[in-house]
Protein backbone atom coordinates (compact mmCIF):
# COMPACT_ATOMS: atom_id res chain seq x y z
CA UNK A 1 52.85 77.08 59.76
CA UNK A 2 52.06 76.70 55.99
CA UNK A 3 49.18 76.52 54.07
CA UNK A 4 48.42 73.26 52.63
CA UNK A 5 49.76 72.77 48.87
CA UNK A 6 46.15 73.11 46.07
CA UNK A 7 46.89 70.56 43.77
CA UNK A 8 43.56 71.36 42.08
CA UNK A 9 41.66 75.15 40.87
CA UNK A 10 39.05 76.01 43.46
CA UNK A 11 36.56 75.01 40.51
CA UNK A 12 33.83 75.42 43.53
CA UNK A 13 34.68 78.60 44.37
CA UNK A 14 34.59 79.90 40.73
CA UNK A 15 31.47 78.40 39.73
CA UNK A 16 29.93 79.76 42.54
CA UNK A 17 31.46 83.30 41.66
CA UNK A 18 30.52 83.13 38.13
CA UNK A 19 26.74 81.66 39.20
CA UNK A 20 26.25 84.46 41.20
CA UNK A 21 27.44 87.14 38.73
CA UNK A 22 25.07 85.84 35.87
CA UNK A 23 22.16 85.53 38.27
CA UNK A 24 22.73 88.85 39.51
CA UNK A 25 22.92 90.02 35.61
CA UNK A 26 19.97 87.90 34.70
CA UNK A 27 17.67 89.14 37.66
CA UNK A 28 18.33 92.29 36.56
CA UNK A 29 17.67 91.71 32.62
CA UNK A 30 14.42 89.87 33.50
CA UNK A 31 13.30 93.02 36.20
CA UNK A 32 12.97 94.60 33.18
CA UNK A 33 9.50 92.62 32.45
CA UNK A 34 8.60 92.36 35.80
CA UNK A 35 9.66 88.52 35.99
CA UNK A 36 12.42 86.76 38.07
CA UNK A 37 14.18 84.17 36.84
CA UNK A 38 11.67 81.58 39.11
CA UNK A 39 8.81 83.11 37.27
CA UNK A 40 10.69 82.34 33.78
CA UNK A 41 11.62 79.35 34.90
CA UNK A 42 7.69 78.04 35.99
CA UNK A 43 6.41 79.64 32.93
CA UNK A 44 8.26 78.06 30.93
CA UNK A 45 8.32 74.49 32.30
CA UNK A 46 4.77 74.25 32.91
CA UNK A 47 4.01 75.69 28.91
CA UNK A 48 6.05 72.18 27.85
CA UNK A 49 3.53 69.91 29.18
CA UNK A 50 0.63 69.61 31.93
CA UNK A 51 2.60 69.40 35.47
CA UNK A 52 1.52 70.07 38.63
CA UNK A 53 3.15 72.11 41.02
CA UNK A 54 5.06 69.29 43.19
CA UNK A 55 6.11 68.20 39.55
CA UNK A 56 7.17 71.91 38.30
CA UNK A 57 9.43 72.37 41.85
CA UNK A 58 11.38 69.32 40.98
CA UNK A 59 12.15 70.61 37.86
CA UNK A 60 12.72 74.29 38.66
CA UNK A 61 14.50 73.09 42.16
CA UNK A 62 12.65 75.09 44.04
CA UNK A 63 11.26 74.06 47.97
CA UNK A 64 7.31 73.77 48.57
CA UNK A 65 7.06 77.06 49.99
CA UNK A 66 8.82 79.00 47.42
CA UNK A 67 7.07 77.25 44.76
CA UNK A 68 3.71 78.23 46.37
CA UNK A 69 5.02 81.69 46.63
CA UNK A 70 6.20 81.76 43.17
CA UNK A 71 2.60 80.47 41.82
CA UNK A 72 0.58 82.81 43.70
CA UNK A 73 2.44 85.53 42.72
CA UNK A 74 1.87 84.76 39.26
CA UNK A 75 -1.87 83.78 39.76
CA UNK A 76 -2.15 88.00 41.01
CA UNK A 77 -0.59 88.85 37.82
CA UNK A 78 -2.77 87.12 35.63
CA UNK A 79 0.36 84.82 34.10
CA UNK A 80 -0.79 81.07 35.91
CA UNK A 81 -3.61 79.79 37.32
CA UNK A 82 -4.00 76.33 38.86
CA UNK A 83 -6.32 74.49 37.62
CA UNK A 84 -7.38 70.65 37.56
CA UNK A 85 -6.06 68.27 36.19
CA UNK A 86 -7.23 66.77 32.63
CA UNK A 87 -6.23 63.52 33.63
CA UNK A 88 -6.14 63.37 37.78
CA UNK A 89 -9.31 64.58 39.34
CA UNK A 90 -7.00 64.72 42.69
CA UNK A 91 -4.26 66.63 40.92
CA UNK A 92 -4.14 70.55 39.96
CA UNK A 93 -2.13 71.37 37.67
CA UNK A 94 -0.23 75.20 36.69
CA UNK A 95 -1.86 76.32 33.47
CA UNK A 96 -0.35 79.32 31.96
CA UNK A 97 -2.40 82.36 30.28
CA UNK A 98 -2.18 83.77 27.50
CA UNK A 99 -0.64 86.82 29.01
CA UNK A 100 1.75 84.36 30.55
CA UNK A 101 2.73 83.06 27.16
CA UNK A 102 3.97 86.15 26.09
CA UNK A 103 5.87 87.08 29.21
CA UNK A 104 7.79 83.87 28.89
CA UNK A 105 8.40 84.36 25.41
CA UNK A 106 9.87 87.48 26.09
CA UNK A 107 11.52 86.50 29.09
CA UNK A 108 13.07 83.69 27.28
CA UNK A 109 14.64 85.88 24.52
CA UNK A 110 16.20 87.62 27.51
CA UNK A 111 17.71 84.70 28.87
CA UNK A 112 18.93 83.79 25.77
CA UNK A 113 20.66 87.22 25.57
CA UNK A 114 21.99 87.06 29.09
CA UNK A 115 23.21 83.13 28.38
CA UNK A 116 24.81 84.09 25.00
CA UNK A 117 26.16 87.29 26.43
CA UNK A 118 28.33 85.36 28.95
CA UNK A 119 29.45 83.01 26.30
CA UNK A 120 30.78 85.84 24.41
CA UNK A 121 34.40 85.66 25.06
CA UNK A 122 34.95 81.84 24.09
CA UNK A 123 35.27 80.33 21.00
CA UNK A 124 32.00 77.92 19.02
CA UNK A 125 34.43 75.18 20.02
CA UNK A 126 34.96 76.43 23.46
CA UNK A 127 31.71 77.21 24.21
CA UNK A 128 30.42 74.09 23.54
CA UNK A 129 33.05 72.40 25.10
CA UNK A 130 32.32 74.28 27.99
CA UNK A 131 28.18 74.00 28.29
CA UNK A 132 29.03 70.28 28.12
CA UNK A 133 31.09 69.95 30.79
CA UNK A 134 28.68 72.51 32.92
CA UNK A 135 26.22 69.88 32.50
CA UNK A 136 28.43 67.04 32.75
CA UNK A 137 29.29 68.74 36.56
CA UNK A 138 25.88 68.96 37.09
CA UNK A 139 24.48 65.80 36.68
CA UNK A 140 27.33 64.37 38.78
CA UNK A 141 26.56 67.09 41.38
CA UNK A 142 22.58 65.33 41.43
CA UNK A 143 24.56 62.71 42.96
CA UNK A 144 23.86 63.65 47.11
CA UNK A 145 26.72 61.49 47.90
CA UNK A 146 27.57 59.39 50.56
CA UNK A 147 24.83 59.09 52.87
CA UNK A 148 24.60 58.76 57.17
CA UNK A 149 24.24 55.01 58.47
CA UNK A 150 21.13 54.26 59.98
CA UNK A 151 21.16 52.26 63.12
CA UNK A 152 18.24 50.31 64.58
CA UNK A 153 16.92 51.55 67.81
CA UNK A 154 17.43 49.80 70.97
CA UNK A 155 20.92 48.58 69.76
């Protein structure tokens, strides 16, 4: 019996391959100040603007329980603390240090080494044309798709 005919590039199959080879190469560029590339990613989001920490998972993608993880571990190194909100008494937000500031600024030129480093091989045009359609893919790929009928009970 024969395979099926691919009428289309496993594009799934190399993004994932290629995401997991620049993680892998980022994690180990950012190791080398003691950050991950969730701690970058925190630092950085919640130095843009107050958030809280519901607000800085959605934007880092990151579950409840990671982001907790992720917080207190940079509350023990002095980079975060949470703190309340200016402008919610209910709310706490994730205030970054000053110690913080400068990991994430020098985490930051790392990922822009890592990021540009990948790029390398492709052409201004082509690497543009590229990053565009990366995020073209991934705003499509917000899109959770068809989703499961819901039927009344007792029917």
């Amino acid at each position: 019996m024969a395979a099926p005919e691919r009428t289309e590039r496993d594009i799934t199959g190399l993004l994932n391959l290629a995401g997991h080879v620049l993680s892998n190469r980022l994690s180990a560029a950012l190791a080398d100040v003691d950050l991950t590339p969730r701690m970058q990613c925190v630092l950085v989001h919640a130095l843009e603007e107050e958030r809280t920490q519901i607000q800085l998972a959605a934007l880092a993608d990151l579950d409840k329980t990671t982001m907790v993880s992720t917080v207190d571990e940079l509350e023990r190194r002095g980079l975060a603390e949470r703190r309340p909100s200016a402008t919610d008494r209910r709310a706490r937000i994730i205030a970054v240090t000053d110690k913080g500031r400068l990991a994430a600024e020098e985490g930051q030129r790392i990922v822009d080494r890592v990021h540009a480093s990948a790029l390398d091989g492709l052409s201004d045009d082509s690497r543009a044309a590229f990053v565009e359609a990366l995020g073209t893919l991934a705003e499509v790929s917000r899109d959770p798709g068809p989703q499961p009928i819901r039927r009344a009970r007792g029917r």
